[in-house]
N, C-alpha and C. Protein backbone atom coordinates (compact mmCIF):
# COMPACT_ATOMS: atom_id res chain seq x y z
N UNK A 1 5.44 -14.88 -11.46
CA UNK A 1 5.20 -13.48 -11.19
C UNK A 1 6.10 -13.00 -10.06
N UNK A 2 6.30 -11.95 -9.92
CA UNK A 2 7.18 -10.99 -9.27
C UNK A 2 6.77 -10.72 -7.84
N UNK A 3 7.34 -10.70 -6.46
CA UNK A 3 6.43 -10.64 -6.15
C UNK A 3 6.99 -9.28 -5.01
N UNK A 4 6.09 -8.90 -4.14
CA UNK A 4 6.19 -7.26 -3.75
C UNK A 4 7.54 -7.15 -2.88
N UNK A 5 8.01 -8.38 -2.61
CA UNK A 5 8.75 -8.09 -1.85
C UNK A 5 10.74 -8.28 -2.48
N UNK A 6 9.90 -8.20 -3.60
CA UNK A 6 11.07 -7.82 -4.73
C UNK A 6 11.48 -6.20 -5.31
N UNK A 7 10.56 -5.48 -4.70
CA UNK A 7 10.18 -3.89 -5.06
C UNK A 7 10.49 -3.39 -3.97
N UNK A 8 10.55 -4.10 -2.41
CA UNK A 8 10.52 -3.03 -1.20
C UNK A 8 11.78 -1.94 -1.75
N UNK A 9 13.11 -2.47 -1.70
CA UNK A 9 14.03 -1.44 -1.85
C UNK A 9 14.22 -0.43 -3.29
N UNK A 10 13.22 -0.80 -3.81
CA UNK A 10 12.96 -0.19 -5.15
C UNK A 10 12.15 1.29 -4.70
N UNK A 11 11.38 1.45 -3.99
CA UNK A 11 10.69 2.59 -3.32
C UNK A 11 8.85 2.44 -3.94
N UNK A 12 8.93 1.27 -4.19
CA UNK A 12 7.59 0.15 -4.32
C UNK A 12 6.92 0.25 -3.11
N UNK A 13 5.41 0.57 -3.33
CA UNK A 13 4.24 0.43 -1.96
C UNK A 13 3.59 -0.46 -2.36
N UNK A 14 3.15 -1.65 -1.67
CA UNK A 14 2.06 -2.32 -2.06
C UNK A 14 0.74 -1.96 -1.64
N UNK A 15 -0.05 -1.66 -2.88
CA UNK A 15 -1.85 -1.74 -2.56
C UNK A 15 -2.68 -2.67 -2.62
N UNK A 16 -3.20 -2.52 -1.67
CA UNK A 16 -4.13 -4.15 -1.11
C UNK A 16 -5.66 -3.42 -1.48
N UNK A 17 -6.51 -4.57 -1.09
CA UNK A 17 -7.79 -3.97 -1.53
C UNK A 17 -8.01 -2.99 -1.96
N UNK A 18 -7.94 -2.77 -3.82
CA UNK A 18 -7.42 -1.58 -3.86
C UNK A 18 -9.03 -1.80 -5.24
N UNK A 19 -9.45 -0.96 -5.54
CA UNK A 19 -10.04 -0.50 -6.58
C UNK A 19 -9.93 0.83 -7.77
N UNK A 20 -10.31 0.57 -8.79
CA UNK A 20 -9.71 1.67 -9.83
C UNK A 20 -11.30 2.62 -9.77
N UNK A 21 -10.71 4.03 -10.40
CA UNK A 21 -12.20 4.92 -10.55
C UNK A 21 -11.75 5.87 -11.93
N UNK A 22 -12.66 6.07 -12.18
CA UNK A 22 -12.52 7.52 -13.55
C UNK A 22 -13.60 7.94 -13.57
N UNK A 23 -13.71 9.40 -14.61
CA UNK A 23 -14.71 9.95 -14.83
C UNK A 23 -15.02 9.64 -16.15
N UNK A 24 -14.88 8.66 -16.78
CA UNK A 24 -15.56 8.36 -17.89
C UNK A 24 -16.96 8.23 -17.61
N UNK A 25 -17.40 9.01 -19.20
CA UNK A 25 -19.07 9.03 -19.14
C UNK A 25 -19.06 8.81 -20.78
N UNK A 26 -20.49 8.61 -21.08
CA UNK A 26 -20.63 7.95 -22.76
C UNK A 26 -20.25 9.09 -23.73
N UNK A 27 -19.83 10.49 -22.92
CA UNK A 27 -19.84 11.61 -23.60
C UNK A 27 -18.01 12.44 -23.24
N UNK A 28 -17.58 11.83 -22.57
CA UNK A 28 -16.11 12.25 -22.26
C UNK A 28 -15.37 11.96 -23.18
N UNK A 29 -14.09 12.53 -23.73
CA UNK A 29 -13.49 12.39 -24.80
C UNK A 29 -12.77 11.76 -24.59
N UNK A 30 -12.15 10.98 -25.48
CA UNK A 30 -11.15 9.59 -24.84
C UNK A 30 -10.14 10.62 -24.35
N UNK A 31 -9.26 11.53 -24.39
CA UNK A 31 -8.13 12.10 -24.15
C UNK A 31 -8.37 12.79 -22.85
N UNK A 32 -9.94 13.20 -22.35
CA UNK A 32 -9.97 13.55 -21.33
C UNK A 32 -10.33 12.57 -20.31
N UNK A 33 -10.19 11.40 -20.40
CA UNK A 33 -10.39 10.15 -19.69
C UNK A 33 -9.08 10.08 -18.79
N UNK A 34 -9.77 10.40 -16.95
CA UNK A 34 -8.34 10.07 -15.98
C UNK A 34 -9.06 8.55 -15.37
N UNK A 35 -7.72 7.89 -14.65
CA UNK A 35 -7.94 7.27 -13.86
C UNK A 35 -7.22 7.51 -12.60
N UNK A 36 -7.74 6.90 -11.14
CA UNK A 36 -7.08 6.86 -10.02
C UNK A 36 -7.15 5.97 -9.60
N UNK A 37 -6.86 5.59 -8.26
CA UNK A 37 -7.24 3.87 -7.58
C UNK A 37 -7.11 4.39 -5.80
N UNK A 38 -7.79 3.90 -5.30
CA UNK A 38 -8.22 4.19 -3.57
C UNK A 38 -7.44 2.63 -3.30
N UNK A 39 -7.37 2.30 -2.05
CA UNK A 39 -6.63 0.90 -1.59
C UNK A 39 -5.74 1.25 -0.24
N UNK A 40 -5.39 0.32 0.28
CA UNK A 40 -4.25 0.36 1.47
C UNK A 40 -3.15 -0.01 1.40
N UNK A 41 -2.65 1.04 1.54
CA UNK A 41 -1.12 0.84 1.40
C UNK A 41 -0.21 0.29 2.69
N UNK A 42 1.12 -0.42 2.11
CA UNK A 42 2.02 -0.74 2.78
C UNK A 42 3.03 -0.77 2.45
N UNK A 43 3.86 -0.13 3.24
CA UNK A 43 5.29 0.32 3.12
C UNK A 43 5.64 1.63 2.42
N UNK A 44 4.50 2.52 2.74
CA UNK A 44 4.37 3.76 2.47
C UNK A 44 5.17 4.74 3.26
N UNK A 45 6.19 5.50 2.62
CA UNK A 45 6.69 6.45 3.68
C UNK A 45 5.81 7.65 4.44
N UNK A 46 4.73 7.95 3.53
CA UNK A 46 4.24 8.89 4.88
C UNK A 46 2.96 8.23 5.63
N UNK A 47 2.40 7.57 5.06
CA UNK A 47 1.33 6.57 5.92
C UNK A 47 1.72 5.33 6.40
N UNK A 48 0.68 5.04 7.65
CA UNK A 48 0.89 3.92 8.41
C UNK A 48 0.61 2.66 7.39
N UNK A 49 0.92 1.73 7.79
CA UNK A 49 0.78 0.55 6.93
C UNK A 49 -1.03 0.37 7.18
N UNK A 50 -1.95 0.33 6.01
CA UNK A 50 -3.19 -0.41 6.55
C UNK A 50 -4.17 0.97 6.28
N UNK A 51 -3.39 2.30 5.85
CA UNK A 51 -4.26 3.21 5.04
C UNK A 51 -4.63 3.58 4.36
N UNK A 52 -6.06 4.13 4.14
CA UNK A 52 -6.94 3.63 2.89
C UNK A 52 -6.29 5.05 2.08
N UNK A 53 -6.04 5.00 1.17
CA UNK A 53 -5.69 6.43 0.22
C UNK A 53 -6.24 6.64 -1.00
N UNK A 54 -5.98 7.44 -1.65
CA UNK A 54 -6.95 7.70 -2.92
C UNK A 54 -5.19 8.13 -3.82
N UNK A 55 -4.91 7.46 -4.64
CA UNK A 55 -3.50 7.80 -5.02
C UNK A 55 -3.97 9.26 -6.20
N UNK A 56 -2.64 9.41 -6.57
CA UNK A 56 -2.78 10.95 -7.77
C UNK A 56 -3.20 9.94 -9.42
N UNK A 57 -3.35 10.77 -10.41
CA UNK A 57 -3.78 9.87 -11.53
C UNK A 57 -2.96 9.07 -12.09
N UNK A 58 -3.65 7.78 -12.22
CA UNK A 58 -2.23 6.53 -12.77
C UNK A 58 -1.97 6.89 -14.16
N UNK A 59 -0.64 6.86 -14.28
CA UNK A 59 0.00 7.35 -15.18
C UNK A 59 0.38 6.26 -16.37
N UNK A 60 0.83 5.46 -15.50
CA UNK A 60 0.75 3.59 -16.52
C UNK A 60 0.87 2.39 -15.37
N UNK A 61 0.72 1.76 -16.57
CA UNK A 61 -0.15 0.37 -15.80
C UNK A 61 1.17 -0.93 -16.66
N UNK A 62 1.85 -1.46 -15.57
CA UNK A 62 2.96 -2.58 -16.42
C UNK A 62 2.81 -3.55 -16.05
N UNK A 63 2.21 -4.81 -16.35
CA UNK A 63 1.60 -6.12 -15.14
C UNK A 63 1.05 -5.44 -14.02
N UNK A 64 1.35 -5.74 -12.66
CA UNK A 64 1.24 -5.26 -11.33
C UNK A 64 1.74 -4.09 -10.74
N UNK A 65 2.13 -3.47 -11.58
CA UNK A 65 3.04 -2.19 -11.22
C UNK A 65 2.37 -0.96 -11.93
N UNK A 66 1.83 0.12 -11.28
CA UNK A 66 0.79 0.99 -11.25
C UNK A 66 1.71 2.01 -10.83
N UNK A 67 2.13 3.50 -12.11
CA UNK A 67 2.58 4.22 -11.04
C UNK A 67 2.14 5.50 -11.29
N UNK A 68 1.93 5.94 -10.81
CA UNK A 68 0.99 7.60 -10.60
C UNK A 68 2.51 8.79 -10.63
N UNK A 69 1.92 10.09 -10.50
CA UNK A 69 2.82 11.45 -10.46
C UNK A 69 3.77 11.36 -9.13
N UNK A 70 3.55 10.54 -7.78
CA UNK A 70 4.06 10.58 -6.49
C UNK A 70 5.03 9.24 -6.05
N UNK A 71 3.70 8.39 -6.83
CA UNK A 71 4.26 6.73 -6.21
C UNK A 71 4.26 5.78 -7.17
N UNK A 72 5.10 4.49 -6.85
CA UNK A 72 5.76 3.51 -7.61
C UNK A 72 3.87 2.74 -6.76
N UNK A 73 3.04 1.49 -7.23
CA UNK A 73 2.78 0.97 -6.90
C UNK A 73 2.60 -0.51 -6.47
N UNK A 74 2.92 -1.76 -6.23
CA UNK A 74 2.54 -3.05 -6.95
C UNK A 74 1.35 -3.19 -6.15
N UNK A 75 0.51 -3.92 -7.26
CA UNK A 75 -0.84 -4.31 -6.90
C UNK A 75 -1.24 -5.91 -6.32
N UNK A 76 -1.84 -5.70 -4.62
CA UNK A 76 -2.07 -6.88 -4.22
C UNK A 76 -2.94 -7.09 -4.90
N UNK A 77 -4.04 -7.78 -3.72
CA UNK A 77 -5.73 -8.15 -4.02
C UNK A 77 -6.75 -6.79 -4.21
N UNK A 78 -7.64 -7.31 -5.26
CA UNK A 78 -8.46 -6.32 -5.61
C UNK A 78 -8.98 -6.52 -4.68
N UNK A 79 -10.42 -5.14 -4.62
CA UNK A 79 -11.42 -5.09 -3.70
C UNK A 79 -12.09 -6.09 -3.90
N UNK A 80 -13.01 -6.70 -2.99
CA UNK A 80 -14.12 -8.23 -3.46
C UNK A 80 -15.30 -7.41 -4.44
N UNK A 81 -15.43 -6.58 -4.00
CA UNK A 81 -16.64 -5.98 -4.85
C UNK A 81 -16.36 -5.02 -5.66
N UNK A 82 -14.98 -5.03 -6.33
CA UNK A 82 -15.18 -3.96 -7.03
C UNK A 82 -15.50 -4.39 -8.71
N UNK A 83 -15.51 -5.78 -8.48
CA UNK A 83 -15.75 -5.88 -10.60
C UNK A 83 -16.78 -5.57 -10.61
């Protein structure tokens, strides 16, 4: 596997304890199904390293690499509690 520090000059942030969220409900239509992900970032240009953020909606998902409307992501460690 690849690992984050193969992405720094790519404009790659790594998210650490990071967890996913949506508004899926038993009644939402698959097409209106978003997702986002909260976590701490590092090597973020406008945040300090170690802040918790709520990113824009992930757009696709490629192995470890998560990237939303703003940011490139690679994904550390999940949250412990988020399964």
């Amino acid at each position: 596997m690849d690992s984050y520090w193969d992405y720094v000059g790519d404009g790659h942030v790594l998210l650490e304890d990071w967890k996913t969220h949506t508004n899926a409900t038993p009644y939402t239509a698959p097409e209106a199904i978003c997702e986002w992900m909260t976590g701490k970032v590092y090597g973020h240009p406008l945040h300090e390293d170690g802040t918790l953020v709520t990113t824009s909606l992930v757009l696709s998902v490629v192995g470890r690499k998560v990237s939303t409307r703003n940011t490139d992501y690679i994904l550390g460690e999940e949250m412990a509690d988020a399964r």
